[in-house]
N, C-alpha and C. Protein backbone atom coordinates (compact mmCIF):
# COMPACT_ATOMS: atom_id res chain seq x y z
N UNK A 1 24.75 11.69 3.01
CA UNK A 1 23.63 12.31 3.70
C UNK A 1 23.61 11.87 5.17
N UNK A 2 22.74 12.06 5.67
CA UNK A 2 22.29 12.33 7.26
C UNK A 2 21.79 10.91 7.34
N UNK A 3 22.40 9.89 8.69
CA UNK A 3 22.02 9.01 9.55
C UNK A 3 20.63 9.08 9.85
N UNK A 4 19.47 9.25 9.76
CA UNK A 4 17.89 9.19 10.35
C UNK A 4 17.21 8.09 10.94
N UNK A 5 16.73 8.71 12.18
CA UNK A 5 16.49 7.39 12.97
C UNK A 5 15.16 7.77 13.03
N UNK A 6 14.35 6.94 13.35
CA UNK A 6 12.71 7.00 13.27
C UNK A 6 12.37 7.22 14.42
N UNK A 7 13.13 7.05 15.56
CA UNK A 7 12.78 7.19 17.16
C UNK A 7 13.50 8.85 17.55
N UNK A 8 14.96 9.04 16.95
CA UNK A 8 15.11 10.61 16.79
C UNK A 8 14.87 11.41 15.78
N UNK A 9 14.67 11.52 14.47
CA UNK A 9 14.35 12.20 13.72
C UNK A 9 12.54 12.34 13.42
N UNK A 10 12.16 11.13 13.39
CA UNK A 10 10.79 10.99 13.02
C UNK A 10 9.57 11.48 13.79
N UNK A 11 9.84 10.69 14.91
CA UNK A 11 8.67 10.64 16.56
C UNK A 11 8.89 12.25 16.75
N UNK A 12 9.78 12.87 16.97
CA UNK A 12 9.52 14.07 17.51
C UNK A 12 8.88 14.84 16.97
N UNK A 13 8.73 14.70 15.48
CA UNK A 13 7.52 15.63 14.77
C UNK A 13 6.26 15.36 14.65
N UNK A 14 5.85 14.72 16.09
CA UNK A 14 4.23 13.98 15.33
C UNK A 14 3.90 15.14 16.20
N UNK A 15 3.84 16.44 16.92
CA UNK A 15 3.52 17.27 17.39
C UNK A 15 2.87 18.21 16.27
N UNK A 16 4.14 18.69 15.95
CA UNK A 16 4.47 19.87 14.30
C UNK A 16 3.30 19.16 13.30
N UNK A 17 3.41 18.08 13.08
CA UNK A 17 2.60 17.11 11.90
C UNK A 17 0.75 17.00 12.59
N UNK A 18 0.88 17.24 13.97
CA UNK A 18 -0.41 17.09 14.29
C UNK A 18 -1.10 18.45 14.46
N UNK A 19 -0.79 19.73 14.70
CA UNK A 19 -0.99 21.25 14.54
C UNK A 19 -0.99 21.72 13.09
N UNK A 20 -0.17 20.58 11.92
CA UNK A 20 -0.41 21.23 10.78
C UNK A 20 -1.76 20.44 10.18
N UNK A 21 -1.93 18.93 10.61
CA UNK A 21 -3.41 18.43 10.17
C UNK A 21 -3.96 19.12 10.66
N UNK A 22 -4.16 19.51 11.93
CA UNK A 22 -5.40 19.83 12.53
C UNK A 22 -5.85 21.47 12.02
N UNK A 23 -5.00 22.13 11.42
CA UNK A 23 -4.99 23.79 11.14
C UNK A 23 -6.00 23.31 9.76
N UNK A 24 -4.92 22.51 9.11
CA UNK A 24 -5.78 21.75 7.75
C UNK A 24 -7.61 21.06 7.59
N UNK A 25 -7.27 19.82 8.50
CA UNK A 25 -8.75 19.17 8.51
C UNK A 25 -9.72 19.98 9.41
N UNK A 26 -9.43 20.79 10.63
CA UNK A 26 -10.19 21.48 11.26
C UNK A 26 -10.81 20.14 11.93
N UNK A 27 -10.29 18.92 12.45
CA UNK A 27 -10.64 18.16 12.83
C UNK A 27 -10.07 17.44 13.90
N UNK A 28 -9.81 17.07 14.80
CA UNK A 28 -9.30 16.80 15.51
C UNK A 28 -8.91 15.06 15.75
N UNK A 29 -9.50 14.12 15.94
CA UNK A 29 -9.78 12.85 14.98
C UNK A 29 -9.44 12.85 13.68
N UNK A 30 -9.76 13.58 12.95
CA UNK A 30 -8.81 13.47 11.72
C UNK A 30 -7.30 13.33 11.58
N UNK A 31 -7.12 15.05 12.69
CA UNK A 31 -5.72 14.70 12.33
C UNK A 31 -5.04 14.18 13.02
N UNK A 32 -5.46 13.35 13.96
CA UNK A 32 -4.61 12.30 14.71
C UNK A 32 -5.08 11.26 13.58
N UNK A 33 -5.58 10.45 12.97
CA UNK A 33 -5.50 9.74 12.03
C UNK A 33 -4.45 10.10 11.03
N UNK A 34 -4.36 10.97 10.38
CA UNK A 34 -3.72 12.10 9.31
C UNK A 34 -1.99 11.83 9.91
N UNK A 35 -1.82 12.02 10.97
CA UNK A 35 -0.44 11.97 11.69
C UNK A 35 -0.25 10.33 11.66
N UNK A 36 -0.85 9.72 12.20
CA UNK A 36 -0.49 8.29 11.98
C UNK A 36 -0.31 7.25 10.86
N UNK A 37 -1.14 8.28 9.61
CA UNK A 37 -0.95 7.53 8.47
C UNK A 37 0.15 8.05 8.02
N UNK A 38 1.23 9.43 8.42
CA UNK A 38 1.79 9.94 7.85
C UNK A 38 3.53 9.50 8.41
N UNK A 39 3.09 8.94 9.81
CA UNK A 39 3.88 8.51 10.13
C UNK A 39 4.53 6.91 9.63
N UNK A 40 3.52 6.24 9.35
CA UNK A 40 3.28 4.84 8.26
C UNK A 40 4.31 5.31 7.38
N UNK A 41 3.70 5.90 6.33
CA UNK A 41 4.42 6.18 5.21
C UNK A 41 6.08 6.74 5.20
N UNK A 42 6.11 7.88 6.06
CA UNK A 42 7.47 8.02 6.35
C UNK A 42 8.20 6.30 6.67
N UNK A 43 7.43 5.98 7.60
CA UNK A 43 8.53 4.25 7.50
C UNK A 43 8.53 3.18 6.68
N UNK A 44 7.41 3.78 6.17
CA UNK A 44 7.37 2.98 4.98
C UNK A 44 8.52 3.07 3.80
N UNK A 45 8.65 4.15 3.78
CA UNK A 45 10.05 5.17 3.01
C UNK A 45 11.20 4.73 3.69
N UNK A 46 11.52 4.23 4.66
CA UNK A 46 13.38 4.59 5.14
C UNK A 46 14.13 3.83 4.10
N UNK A 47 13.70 3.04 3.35
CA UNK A 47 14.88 2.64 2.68
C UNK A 47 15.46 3.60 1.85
N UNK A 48 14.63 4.81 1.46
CA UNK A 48 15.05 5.68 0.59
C UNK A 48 15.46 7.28 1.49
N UNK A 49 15.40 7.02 2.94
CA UNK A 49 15.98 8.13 3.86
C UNK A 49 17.03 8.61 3.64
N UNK A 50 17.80 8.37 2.89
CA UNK A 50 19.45 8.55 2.80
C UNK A 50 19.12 9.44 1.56
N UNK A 51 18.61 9.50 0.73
CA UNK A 51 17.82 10.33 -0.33
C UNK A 51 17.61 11.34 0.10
N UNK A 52 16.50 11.33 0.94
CA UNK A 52 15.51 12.57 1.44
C UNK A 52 16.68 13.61 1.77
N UNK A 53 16.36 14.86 1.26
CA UNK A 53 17.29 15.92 2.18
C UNK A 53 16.80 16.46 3.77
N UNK A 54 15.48 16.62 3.30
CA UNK A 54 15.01 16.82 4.82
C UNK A 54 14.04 16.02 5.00
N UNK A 55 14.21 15.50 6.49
CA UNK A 55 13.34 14.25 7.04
C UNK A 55 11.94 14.71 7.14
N UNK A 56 12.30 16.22 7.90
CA UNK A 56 11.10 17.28 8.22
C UNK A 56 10.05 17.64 7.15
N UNK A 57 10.88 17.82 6.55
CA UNK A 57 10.28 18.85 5.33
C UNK A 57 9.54 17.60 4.55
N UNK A 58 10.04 16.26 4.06
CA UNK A 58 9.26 15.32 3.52
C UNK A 58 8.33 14.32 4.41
N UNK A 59 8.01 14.46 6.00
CA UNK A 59 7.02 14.43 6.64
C UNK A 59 6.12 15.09 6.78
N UNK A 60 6.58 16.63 6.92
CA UNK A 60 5.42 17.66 6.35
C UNK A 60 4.99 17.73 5.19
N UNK A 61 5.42 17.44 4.21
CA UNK A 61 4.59 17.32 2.86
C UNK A 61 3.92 16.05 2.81
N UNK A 62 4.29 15.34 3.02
CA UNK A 62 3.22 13.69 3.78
C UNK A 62 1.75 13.96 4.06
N UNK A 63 2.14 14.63 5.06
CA UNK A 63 1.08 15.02 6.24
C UNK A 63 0.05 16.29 5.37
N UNK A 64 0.88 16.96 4.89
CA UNK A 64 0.07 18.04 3.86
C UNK A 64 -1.28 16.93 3.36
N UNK A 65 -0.28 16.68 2.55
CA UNK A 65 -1.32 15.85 1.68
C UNK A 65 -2.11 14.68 2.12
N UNK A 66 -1.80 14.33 2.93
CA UNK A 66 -2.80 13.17 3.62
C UNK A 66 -4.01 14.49 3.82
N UNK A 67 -3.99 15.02 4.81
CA UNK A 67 -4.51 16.21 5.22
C UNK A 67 -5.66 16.79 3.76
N UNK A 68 -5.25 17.43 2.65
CA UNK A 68 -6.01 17.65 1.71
C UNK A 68 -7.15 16.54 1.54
N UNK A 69 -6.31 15.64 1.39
CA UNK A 69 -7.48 14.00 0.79
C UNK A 69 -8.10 14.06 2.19
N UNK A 70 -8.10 14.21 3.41
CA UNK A 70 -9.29 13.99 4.13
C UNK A 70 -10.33 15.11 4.48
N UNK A 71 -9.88 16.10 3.59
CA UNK A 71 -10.65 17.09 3.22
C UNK A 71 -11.46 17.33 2.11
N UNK A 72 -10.98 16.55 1.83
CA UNK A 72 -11.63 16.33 0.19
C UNK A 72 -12.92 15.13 0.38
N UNK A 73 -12.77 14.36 1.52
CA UNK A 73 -13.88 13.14 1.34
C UNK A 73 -14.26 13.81 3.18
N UNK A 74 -14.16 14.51 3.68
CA UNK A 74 -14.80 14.66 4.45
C UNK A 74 -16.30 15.63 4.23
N UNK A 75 -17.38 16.02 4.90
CA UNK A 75 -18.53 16.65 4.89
C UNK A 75 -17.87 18.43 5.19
N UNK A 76 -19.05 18.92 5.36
CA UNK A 76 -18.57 20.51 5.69
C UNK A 76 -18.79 20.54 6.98
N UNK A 77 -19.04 19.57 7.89
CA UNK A 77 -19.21 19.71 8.91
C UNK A 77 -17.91 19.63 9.84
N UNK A 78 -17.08 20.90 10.23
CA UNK A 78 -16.13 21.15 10.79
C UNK A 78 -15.84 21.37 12.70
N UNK A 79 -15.25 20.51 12.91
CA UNK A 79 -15.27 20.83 14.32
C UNK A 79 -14.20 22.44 14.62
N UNK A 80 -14.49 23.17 14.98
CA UNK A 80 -13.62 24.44 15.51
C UNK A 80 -12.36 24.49 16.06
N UNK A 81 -11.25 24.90 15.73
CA UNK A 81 -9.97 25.05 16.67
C UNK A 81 -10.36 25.51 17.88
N UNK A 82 -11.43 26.25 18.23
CA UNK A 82 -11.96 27.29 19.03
C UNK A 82 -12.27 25.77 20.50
N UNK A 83 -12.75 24.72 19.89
CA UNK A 83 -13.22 23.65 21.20
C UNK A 83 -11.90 22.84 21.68
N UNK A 84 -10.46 23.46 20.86
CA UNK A 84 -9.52 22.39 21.67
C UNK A 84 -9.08 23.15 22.32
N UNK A 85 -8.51 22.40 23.52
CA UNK A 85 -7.91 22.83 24.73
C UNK A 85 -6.88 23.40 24.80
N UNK A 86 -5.49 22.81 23.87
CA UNK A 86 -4.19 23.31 24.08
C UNK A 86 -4.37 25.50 23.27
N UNK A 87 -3.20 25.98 23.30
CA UNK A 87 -3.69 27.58 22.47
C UNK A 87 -4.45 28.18 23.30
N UNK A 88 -4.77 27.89 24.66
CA UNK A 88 -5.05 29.37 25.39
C UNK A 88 -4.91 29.66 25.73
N UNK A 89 -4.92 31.29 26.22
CA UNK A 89 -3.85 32.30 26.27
C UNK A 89 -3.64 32.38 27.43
N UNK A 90 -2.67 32.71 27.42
CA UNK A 90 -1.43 33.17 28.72
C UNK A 90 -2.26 33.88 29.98
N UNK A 91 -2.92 32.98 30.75
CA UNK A 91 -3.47 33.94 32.02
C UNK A 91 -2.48 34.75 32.55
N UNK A 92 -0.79 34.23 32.64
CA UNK A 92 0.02 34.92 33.47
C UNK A 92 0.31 36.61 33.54
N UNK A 93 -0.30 37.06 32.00
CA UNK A 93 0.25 38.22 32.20
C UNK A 93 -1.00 39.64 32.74
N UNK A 94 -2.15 38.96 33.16
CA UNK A 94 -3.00 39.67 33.86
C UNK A 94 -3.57 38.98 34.87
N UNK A 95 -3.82 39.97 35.74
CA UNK A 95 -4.96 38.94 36.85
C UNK A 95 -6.46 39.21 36.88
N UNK A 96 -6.85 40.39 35.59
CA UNK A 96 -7.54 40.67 35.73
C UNK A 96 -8.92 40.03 34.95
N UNK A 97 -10.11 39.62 35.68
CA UNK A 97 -10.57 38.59 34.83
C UNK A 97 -11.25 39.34 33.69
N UNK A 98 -11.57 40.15 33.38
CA UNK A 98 -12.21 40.90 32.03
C UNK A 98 -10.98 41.51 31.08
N UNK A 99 -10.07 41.48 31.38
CA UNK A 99 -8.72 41.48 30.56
C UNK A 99 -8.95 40.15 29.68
N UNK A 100 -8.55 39.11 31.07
CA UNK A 100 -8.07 37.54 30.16
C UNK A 100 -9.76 37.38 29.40
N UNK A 101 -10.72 37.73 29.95
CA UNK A 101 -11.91 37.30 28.82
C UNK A 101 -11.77 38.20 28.05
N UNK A 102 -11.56 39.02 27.84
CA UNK A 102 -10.90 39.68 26.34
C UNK A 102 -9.96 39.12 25.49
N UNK A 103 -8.58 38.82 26.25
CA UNK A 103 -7.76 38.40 25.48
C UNK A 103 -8.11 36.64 24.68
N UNK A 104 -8.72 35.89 25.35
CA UNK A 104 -9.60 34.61 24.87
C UNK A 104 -10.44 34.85 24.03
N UNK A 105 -11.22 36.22 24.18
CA UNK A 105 -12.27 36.34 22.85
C UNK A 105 -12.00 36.49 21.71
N UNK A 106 -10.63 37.11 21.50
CA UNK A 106 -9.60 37.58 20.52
C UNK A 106 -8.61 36.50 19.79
N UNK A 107 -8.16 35.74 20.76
CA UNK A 107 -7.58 34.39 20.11
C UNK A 107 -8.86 33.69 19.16
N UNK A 108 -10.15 33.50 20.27
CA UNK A 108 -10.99 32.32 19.39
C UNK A 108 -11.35 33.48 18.14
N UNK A 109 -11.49 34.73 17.95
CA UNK A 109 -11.67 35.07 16.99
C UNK A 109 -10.72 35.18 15.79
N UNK A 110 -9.27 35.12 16.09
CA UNK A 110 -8.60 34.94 15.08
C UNK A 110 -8.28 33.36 15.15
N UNK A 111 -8.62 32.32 15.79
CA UNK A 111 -8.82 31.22 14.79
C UNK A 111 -10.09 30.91 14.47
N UNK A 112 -11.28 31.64 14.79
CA UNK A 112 -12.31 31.67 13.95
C UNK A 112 -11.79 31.94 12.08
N UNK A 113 -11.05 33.10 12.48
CA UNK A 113 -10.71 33.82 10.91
C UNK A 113 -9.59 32.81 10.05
N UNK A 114 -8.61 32.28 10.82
CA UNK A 114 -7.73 31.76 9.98
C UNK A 114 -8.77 30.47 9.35
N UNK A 115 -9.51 29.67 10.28
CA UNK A 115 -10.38 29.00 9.63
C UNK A 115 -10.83 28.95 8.30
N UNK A 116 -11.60 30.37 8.51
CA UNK A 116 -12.11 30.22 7.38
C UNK A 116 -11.45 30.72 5.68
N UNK A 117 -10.16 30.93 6.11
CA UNK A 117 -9.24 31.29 5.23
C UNK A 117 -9.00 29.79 4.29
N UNK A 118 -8.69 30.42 2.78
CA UNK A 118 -8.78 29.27 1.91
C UNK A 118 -7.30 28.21 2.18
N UNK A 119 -7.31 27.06 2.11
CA UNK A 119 -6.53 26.00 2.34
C UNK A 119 -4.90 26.44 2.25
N UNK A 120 -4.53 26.62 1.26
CA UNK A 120 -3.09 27.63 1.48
C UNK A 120 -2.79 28.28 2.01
N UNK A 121 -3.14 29.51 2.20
CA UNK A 121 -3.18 30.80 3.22
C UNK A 121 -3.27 29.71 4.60
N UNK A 122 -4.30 29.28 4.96
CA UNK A 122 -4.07 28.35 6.28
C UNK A 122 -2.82 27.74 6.49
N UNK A 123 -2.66 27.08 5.38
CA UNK A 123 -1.77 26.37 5.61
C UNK A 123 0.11 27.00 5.77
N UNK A 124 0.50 28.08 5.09
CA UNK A 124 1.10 28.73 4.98
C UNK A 124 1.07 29.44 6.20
N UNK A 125 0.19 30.00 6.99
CA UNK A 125 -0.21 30.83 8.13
C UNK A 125 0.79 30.01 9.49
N UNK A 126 -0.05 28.20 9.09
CA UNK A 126 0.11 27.89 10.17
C UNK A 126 2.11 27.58 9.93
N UNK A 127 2.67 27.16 9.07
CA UNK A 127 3.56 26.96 8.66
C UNK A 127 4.53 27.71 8.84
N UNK A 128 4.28 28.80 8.71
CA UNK A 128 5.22 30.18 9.60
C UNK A 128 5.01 30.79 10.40
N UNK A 129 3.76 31.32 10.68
CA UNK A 129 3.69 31.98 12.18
C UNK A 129 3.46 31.02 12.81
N UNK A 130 2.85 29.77 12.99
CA UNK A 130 3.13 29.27 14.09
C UNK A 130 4.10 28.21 14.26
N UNK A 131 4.57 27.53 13.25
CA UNK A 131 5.45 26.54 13.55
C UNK A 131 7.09 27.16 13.03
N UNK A 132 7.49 28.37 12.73
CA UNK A 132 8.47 29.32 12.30
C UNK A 132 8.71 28.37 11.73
N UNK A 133 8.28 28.04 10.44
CA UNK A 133 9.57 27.63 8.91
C UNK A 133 9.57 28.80 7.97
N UNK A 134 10.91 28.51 7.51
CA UNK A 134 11.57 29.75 6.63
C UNK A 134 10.44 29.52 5.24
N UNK A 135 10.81 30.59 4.62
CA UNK A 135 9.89 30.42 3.10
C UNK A 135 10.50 29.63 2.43
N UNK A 136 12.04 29.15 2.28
CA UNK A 136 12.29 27.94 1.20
C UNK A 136 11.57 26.72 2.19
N UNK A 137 11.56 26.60 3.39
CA UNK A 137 11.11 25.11 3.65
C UNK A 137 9.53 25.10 3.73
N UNK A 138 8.40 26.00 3.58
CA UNK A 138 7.51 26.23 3.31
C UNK A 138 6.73 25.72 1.92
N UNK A 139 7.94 26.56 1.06
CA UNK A 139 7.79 25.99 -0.40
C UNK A 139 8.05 24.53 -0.75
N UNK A 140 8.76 23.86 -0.27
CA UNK A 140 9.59 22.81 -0.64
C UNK A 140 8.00 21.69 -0.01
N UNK A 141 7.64 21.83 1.53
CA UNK A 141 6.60 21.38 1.75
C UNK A 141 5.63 21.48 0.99
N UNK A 142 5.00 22.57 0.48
CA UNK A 142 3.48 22.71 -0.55
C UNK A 142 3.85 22.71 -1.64
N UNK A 143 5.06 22.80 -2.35
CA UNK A 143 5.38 22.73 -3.54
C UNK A 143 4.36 23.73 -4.11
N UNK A 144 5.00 24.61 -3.88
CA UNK A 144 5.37 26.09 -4.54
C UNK A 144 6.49 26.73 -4.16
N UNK A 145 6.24 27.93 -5.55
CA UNK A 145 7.84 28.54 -5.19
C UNK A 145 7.51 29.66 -4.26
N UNK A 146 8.77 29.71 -3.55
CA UNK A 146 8.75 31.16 -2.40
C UNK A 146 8.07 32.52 -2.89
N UNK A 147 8.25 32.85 -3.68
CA UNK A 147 7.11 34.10 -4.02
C UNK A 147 5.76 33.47 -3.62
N UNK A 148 5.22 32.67 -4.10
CA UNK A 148 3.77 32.25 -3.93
C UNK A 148 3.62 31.91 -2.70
N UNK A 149 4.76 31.59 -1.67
CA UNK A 149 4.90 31.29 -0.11
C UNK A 149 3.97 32.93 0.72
N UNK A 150 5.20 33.87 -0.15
CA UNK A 150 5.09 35.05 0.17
C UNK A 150 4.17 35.93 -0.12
N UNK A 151 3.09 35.74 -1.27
CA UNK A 151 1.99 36.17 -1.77
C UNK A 151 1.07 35.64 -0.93
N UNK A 152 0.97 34.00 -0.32
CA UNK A 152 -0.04 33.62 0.11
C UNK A 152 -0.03 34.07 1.51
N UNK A 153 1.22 34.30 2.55
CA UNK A 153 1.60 34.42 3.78
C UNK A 153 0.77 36.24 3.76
N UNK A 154 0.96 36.89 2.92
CA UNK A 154 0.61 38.28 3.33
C UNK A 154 -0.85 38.32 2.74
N UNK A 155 -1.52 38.01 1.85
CA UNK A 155 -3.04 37.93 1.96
C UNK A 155 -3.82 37.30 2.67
N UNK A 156 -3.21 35.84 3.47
CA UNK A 156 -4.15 35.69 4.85
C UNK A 156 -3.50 36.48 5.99
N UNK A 157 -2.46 37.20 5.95
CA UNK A 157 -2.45 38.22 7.65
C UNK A 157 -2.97 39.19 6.88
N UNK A 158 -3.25 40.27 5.40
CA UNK A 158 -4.10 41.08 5.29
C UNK A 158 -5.52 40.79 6.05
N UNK A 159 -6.02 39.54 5.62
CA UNK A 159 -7.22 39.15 5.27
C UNK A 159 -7.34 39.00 7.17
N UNK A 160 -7.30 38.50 7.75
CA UNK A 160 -7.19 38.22 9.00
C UNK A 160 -7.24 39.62 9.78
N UNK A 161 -6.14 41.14 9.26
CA UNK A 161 -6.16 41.73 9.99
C UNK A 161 -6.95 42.72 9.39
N UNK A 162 -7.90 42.36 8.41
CA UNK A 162 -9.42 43.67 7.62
C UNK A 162 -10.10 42.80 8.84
N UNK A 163 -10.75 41.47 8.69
CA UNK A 163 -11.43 41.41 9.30
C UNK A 163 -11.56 41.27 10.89
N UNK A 164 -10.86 40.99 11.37
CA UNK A 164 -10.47 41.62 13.09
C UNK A 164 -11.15 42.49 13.30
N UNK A 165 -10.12 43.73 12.43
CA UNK A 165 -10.54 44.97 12.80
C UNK A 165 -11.65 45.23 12.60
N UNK A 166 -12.20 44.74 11.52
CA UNK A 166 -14.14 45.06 11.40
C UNK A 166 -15.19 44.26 12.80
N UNK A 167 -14.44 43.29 12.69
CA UNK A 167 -15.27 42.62 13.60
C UNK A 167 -15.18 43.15 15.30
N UNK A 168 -13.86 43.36 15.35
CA UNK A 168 -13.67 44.26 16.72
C UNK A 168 -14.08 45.61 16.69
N UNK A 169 -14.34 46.50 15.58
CA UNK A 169 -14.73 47.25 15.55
C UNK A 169 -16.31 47.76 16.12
N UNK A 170 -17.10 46.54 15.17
CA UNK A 170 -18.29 46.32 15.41
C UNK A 170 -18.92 45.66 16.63
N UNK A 171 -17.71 45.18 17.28
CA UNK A 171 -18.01 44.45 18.96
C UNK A 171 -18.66 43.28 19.21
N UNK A 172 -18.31 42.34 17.91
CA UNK A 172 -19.49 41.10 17.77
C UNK A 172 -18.23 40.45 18.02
């Protein structure tokens, strides 16, 4: 197997590992906690690195699950993707300012929606459209099989793109 170093293989995913807590806990403090415990454990593991097939793929399932359990003992009181800073949109491709406040109203509304999408579908959402993993490394992370990758991936972009459209429809 593969040489893995904790300074090149490991460190570079506390990015990927911190966009998938945070899609998860909806917390921001969380999932910088969530990433650091997950990063623990991965080193806690190297003696058995030479095992692992993917370094990635068994940091993201780490992090998954740290992620669930602080969802599970946390309150319903959720801080919004909508109040962090990084994810907003591209001023460059208009100058026009009621364009870009359109196009911002539209982002916070579809992570309003992925929000409130049930824990899989989120998680799956964020897992391929935004961090592009294939459906076997999807599965291998949530442990499920690729059909259920693929069942869950197309009922939250259904679900996401009924309600858009209702909600843009209706102009709220």
């Amino acid at each position: 197997m593969k040489n893995n170093s904790f300074r090149d293989d490991v460190l570079p995913l506390k990015d990927k590992l911190y966009r998938l807590a945070l899609r998860i806990t909806l917390n921001s403090a969380e999932a910088e906690d969530v990433v650091q415990e997950t990063l623990i454990k991965v080193w806690n593991r190297r003696a058995q690195w030479e095992e692992i097939e993917s370094i990635e793929a068994f940091a993201l399932t780490v992090c998954r699950n740290l992620s669930l359990d602080k969802i599970k003992r946390m309150s319903n009181d959720h801080e919004s993707l909508d109040d962090s800073p990084h994810d907003s949109p591209d001023s460059s491709f208009s100058s026009n300012p009621e364009e870009l406040a359109m196009a911002r109203d539209q982002v916070a509304l579809v992570r309003q929606l992925i929000d409130r999408l049930p824990e899989k579908q989120r998680s799956v959402i964020q897992l391929r459209d935004i961090e592009g993993k294939s459906y076997r490394e999807i599965a291998n992370i949530m442990c499920i099989s690729e059909e259920q990758v693929k069942v869950n991936l197309f009922r939250a972009r259904q679900t996401i793109k009924k309600k858009f459209s209702e909600t843009d429809s209706y102009g709220l």
